[in-house]
Protein backbone atom coordinates (compact mmCIF):
# COMPACT_ATOMS: atom_id res chain seq x y z
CA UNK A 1 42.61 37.81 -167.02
CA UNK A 2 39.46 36.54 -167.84
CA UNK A 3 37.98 33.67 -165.32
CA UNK A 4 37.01 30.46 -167.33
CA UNK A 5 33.73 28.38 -166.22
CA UNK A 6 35.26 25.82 -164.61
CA UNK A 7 36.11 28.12 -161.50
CA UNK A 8 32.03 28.25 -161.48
CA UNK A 9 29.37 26.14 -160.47
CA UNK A 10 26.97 26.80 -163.28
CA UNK A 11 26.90 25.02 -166.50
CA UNK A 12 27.31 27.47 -169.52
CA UNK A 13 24.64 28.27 -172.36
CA UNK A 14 25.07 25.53 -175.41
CA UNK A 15 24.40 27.65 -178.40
CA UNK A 16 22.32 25.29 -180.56
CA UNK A 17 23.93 26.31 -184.61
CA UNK A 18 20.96 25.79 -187.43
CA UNK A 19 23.29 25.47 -190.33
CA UNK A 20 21.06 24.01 -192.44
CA UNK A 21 18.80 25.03 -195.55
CA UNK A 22 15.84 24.52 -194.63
CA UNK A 23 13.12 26.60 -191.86
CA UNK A 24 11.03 23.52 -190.64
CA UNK A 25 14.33 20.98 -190.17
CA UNK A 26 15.99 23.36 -188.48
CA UNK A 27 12.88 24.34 -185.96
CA UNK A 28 12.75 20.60 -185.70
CA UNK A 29 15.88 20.28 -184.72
CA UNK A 30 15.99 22.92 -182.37
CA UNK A 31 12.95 21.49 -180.57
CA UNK A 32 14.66 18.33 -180.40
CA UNK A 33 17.60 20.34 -178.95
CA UNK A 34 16.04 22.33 -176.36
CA UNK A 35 14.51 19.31 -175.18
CA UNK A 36 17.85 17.45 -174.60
CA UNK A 37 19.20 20.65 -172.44
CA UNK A 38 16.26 20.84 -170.52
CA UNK A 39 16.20 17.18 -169.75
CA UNK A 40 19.53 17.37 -168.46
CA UNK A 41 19.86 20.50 -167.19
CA UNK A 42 16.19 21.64 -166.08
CA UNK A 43 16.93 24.76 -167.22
CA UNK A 44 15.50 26.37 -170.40
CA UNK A 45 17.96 29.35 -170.07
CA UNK A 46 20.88 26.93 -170.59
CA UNK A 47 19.45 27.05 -174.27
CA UNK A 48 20.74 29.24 -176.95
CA UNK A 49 19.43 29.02 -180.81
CA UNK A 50 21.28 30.10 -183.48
CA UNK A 51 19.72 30.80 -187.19
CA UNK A 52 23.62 30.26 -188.64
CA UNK A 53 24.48 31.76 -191.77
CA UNK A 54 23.07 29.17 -194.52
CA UNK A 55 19.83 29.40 -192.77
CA UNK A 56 19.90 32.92 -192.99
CA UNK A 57 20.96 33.46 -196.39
CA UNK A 58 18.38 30.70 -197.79
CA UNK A 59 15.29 32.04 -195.65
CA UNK A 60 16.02 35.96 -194.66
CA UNK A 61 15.09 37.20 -191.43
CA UNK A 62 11.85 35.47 -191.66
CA UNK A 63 14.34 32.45 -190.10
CA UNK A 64 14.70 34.65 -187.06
CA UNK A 65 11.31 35.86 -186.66
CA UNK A 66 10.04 32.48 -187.13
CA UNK A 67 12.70 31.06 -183.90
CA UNK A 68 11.46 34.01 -181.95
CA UNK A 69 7.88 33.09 -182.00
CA UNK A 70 8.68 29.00 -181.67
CA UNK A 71 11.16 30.10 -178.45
CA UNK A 72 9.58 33.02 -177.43
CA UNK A 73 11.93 33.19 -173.97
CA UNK A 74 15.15 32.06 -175.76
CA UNK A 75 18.33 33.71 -176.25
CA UNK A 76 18.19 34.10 -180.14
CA UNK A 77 21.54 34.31 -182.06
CA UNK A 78 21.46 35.63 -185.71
CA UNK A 79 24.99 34.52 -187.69
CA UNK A 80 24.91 37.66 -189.81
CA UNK A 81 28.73 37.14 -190.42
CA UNK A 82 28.34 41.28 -191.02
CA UNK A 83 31.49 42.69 -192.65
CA UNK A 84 29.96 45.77 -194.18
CA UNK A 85 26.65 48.14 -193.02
CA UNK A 86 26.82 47.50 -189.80
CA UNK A 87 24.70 49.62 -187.81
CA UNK A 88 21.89 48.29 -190.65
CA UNK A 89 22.70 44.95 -190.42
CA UNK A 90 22.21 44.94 -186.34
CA UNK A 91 19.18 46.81 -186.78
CA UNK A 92 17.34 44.50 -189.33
CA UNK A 93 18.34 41.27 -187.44
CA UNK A 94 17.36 43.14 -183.69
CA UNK A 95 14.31 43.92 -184.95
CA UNK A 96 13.44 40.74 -186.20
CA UNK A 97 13.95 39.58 -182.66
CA UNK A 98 17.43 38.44 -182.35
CA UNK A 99 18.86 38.91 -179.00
CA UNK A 100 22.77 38.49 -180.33
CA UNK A 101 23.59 39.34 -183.73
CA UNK A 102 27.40 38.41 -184.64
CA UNK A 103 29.47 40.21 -186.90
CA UNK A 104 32.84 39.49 -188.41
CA UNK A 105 35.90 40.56 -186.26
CA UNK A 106 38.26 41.00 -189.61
CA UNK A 107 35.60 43.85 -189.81
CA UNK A 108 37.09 47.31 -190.54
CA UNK A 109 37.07 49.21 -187.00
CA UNK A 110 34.67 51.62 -188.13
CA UNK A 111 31.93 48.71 -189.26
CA UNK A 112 32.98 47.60 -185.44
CA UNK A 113 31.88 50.84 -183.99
CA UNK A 114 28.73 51.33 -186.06
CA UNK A 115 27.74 47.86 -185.05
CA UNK A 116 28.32 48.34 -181.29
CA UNK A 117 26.31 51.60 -181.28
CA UNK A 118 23.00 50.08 -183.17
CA UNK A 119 23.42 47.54 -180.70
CA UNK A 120 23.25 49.45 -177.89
CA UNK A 121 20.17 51.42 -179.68
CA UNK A 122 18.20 48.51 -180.20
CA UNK A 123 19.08 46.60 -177.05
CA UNK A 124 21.31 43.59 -178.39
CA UNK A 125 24.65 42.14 -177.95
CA UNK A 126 27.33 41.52 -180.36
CA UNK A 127 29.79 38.58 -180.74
CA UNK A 128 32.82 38.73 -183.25
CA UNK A 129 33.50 36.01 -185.06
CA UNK A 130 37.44 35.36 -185.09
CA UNK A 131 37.68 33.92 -189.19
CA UNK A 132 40.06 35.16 -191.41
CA UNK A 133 41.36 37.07 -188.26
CA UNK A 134 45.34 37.47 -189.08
CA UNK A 135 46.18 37.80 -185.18
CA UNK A 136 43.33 36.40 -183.12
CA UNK A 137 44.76 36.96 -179.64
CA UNK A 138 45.67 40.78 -180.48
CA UNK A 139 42.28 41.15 -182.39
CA UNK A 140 40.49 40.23 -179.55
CA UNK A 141 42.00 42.63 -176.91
CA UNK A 142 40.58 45.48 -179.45
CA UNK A 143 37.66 44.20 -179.97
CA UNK A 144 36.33 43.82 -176.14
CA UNK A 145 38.20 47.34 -176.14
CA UNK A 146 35.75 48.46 -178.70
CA UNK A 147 32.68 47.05 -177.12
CA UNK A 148 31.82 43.76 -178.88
CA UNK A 149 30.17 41.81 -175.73
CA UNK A 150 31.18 38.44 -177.39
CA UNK A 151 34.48 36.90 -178.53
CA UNK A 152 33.68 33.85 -180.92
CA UNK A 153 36.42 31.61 -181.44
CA UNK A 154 35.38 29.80 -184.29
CA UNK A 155 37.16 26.86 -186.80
CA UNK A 156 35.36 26.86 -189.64
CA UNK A 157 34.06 23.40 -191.69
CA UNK A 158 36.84 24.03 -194.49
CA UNK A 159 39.56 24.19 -191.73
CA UNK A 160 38.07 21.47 -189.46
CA UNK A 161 38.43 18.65 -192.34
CA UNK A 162 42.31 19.88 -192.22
CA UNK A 163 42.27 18.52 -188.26
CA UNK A 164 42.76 22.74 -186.89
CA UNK A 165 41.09 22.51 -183.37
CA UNK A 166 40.41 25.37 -181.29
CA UNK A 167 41.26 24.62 -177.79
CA UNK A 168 44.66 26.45 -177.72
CA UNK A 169 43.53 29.67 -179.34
CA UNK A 170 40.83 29.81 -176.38
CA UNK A 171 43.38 29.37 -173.77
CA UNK A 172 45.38 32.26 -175.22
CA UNK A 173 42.22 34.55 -176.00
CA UNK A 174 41.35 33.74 -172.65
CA UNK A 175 44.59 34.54 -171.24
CA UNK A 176 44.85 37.89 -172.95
CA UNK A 177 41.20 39.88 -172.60
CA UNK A 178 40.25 41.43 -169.28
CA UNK A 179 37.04 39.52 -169.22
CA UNK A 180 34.59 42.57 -170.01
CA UNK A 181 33.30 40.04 -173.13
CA UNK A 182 32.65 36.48 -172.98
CA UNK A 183 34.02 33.71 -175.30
CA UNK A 184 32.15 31.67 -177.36
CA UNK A 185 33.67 28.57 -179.09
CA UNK A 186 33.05 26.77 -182.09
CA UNK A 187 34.44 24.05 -184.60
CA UNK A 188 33.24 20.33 -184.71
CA UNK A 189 32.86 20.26 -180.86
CA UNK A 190 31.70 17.15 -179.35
CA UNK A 191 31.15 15.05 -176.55
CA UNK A 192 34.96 14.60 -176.22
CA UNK A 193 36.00 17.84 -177.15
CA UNK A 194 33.51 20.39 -175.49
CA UNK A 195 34.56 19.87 -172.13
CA UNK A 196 37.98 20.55 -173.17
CA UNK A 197 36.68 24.38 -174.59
CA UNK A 198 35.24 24.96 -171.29
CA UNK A 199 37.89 24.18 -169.35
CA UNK A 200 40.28 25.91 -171.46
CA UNK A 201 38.38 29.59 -170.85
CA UNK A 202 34.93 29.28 -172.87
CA UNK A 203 31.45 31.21 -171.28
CA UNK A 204 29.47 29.22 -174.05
CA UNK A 205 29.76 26.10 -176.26
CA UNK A 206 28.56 26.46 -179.70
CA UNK A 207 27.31 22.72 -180.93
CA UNK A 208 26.67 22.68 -184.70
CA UNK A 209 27.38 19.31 -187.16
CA UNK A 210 27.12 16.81 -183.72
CA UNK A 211 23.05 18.15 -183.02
CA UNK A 212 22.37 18.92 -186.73
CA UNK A 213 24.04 15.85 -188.23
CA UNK A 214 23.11 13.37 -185.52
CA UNK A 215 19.90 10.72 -185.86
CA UNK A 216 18.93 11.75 -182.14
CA UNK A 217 19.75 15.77 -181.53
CA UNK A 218 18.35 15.39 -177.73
CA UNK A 219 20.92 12.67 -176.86
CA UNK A 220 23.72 14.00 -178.68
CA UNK A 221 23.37 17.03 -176.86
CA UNK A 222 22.31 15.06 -173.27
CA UNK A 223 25.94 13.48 -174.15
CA UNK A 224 27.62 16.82 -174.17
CA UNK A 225 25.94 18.06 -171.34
CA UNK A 226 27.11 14.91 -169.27
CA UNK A 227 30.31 15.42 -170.04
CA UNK A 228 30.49 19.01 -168.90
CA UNK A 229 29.18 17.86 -165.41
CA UNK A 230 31.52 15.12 -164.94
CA UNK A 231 34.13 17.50 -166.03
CA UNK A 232 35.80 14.14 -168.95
CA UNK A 233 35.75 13.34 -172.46
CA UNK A 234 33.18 10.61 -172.99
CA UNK A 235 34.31 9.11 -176.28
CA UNK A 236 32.19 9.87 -179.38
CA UNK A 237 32.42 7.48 -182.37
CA UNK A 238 30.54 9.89 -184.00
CA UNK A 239 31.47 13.85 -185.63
CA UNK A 240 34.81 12.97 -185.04
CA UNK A 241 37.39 15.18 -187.13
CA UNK A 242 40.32 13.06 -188.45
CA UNK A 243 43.93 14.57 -188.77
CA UNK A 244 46.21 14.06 -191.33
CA UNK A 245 47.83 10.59 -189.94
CA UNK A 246 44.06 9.23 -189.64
CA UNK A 247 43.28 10.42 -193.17
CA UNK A 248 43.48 6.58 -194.69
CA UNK A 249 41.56 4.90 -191.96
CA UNK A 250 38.81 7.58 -192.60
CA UNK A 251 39.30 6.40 -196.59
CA UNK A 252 38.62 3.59 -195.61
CA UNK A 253 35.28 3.71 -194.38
CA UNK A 254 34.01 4.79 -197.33
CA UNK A 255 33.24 3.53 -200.90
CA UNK A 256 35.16 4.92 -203.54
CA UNK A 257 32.16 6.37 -204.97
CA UNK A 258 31.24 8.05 -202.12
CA UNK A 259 34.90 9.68 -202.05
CA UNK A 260 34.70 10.42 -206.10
CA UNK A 261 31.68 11.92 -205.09
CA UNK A 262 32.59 14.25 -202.84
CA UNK A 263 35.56 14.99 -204.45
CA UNK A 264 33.27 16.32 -207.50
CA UNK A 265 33.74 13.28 -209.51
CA UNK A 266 37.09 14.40 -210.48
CA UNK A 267 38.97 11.52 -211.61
CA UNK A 268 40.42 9.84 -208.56
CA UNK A 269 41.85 6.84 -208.08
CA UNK A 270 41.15 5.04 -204.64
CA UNK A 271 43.30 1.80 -203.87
């Protein structure tokens, strides 16, 4: 059974997720990050930077090469989201000096493999990333079976504006592996609801949309972090992901143009 982090002392890494566009917001925001962790935490180590997928697909691997040499003794994550090519895939992203390169775990087993084994050539991990997963808990037992040093439980943006949280799918992950690979969790998480990951079985707390989104990235994630020590929810006001019975009140703090807007322009009628 795999031991979750609030048997331990030790706070755990906060993986800081550049989905953005653009190379010099996102190294600004990562700065502004790293900052808040090591203001709270006095521990560079505690941070983790992530060149997520948009970033990597609008600026190529000069986005990790570029993160390397701003954080040159920081655990660099590359969100290759690999679900074909494996081995070439770990190997391009390794060697432009990402420590973790994550894959999809709907992979086909033998993209899996191949990905494990470049890993272990170039001296990287790998994390699986559960979308699109038909049977997370049983797809995560193989996978740590198969190698993958990271299980990454992750609610996507599309599936986070339908209220889908991903607390109970870490207790049951958690639960199920033998604790050979860590768990990583991600999806709208919060000062209220990161604490609540932790203690539910999570090694490491990915924070996207609340650092990325928010006017002050260092006190977002100074937030967080005091939340994990204190072991509660402090109430956020802000990045908070409405369900379907709050879906009017969250109308309702919007202009209907904003809502036409977003909804592509449409048609809609807003009372």
């Amino acid at each position: 059974m795999h031991k979750g982090k609030k048997d331990q002392m030790s706070l755990p890494p906060i993986q800081i997720a550049l989905d953005v566009l653009d190379l010099p917001r996102a190294i600004k925001i990562a700065e502004e990050a790293v900052n808040g962790i090591l203001a709270e935490t006095g521990d560079k180590s505690r941070a983790w930077i992530e060149i997520g997928t948009p970033l990597i697909k609008s600026e190529g691997m000069n986005a990790v090469r570029e993160m390397r040499k701003k954080f040159p003794g920081s655990i660099i994550c590359a969100d290759m989201k690999t679900i074909d090519a494996g081995a070439a895939e770990i190997e391009m992203a390794a060697k432009a000096g990402a420590n973790i390169v994550f894959i999809l775990g709907c992979s086909p087993d033998s993209c899996i493999s191949e990905s494990v084994l470049s890993a272990e050539k170039y001296g990287v991990e790998i994390a699986a990333d559960m979308l699109s997963v038909a049977d997370p808990v049983k797809r995560a037992v193989e996978l740590e079976e198969m190698g993958v040093d990271i299980i990454n439980i992750h609610v996507g943006l599309d599936q986070q504006v339908l209220g889908i949280k991903p607390i109970s799918l870490v207790k049951d992950i958690a639960k199920a592996i033998s604790g050979k690979a860590k768990i990583s969790v991600a999806g709208g998480l919060n000062s209220e609801t990161s604490v609540l990951a932790w203690e539910a079985g999570a090694d490491i707390i990915i924070l996207g949309g609340s650092l990325y989104k928010a006017a002050r990235p260092d006190e977002s994630v100074r937030k967080i972090i005091q939340s994990l020590k204190t072991k509660k929810p402090i109430i956020s006001k802000e990045f908070v992901k409405f369900g379907p019975e709050q879906i009017k009140d969250a109308f309702m703090k919007l202009s209907t143009s904003n809502i036409s807007d977003a909804m592509h322009r449409t048609g809609e009628l807003c009372v």
